[in-house]
Protein backbone atom coordinates (compact mmCIF):
# COMPACT_ATOMS: atom_id res chain seq x y z
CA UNK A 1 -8.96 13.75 2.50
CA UNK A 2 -12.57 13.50 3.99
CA UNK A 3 -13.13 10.67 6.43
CA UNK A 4 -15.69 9.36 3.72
CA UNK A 5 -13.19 9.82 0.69
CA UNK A 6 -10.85 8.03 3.24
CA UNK A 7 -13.01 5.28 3.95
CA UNK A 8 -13.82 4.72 0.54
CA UNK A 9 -10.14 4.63 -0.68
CA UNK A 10 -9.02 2.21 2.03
CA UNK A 11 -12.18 0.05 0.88
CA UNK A 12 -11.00 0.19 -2.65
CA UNK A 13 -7.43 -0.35 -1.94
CA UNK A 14 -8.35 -3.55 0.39
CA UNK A 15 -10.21 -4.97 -2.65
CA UNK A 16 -7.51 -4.39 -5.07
CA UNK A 17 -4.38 -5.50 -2.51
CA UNK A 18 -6.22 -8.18 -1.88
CA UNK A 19 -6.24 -9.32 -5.88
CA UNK A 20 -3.04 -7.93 -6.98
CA UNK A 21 -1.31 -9.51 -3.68
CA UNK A 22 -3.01 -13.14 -4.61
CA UNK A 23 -1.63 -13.02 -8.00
CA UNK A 24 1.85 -11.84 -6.81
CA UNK A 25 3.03 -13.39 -3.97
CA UNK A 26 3.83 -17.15 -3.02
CA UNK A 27 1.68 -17.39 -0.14
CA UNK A 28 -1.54 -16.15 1.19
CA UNK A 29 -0.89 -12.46 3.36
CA UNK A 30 -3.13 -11.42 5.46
CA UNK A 31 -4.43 -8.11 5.51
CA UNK A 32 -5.22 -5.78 9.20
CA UNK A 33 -6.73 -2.61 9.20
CA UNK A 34 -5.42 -1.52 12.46
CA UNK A 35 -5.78 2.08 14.02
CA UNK A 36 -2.98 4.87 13.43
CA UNK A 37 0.10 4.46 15.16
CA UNK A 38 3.42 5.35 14.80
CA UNK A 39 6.03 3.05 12.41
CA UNK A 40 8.05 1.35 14.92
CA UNK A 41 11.18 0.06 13.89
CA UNK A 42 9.92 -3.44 13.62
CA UNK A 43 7.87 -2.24 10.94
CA UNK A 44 8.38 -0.66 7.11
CA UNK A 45 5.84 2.32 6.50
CA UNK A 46 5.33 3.01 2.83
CA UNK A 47 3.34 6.20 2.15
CA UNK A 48 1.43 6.79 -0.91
CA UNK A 49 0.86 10.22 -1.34
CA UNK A 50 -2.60 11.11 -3.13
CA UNK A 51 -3.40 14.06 -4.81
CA UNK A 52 -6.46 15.20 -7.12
CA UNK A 53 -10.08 15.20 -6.39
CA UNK A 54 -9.13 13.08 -3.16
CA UNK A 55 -5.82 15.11 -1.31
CA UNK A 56 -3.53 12.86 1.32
CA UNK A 57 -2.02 9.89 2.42
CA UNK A 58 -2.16 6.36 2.87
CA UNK A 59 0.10 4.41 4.82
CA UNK A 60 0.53 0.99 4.79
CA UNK A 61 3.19 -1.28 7.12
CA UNK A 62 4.79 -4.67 6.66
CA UNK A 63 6.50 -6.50 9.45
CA UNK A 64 10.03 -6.33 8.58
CA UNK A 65 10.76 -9.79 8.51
CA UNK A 66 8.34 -9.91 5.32
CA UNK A 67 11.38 -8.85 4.00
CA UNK A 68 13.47 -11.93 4.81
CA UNK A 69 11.26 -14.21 2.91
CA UNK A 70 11.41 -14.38 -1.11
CA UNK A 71 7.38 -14.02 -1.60
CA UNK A 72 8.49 -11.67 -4.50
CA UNK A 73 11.00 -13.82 -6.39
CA UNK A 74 14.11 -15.34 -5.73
CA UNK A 75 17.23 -13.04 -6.20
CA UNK A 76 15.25 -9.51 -5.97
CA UNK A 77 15.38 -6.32 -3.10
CA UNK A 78 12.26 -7.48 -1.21
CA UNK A 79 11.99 -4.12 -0.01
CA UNK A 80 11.98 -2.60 -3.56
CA UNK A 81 9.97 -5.14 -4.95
CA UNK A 82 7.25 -4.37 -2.05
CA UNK A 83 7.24 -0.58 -2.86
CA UNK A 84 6.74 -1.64 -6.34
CA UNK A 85 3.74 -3.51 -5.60
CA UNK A 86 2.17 -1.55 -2.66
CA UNK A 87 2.43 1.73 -5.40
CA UNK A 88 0.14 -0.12 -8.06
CA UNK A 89 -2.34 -1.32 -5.58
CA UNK A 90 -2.00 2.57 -4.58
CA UNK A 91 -2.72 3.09 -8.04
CA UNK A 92 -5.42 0.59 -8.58
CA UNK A 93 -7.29 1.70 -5.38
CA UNK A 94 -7.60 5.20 -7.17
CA UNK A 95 -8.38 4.04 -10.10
CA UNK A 96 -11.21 1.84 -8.46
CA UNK A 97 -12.21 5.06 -6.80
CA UNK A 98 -12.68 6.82 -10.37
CA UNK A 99 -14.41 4.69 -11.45
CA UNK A 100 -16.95 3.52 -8.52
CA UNK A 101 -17.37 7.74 -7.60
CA UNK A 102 -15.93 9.46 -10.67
CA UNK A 103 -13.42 11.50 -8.36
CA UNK A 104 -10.15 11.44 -9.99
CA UNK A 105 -7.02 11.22 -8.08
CA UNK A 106 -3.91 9.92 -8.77
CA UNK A 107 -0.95 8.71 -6.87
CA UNK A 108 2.39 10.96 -7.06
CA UNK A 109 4.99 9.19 -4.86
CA UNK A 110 5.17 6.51 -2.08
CA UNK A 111 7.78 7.45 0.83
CA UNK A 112 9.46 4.53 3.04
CA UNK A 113 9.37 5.15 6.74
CA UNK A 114 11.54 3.48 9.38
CA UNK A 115 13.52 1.21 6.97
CA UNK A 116 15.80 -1.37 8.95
CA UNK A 117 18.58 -1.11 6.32
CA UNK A 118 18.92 0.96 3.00
């Protein structure tokens, strides 16, 4: 992915998070866009892997204790639920992307890095 096609995508995706993450969680997140460094183990790295028109990958981390709290519903795999929702702001991002630039890319899997506990 070009720096610019990066750029843009992480601009997209920080809209859309920010909408789809207001709507879905029980409490107010807060977003960092922090340079690349390795997933430590004090962090979850979920990877969404982007292919079309735009070709790479996007990784996003959450503090592992995110995990400990139920922002995603009472009863449910935080993790799991997490990957669910990081995966359709994946897919929103490149959909706001198709639409803003008219590239078309899609989204074809999200990996977990680092997990504490599967």
């Amino acid at each position: 992915m070009s720096a610019a096609g990066k750029a843009n995508f992480l601009r997209a995706w920080q809209t859309v998070a920010g909408q789809l993450f207001e709507q879905a969680l029980a409490g107010a997140p807060k977003l960092l866009d922090t340079l690349p460094r390795p997933a430590s183990c004090a962090m979850a790295a979920f990877t969404a892997v982007v292919e079309g028109d735009l070709t790479g990958s996007f990784t996003m981390q959450i503090e592992e204790s995110v995990f400990d709290a139920p922002l995603l519903g009472e009863g449910i795999d935080q993790r799991a639920a997490w990957g669910d929702l990081l995966h359709e702001c994946a897919d929103a991002a490149a959909g706001a992307i198709e639409h803003e630039y008219g590239t078309v890319s899609h989204i074809v899997g999200l990996r977990v890095r680092c997990p504490k506990a599967e």
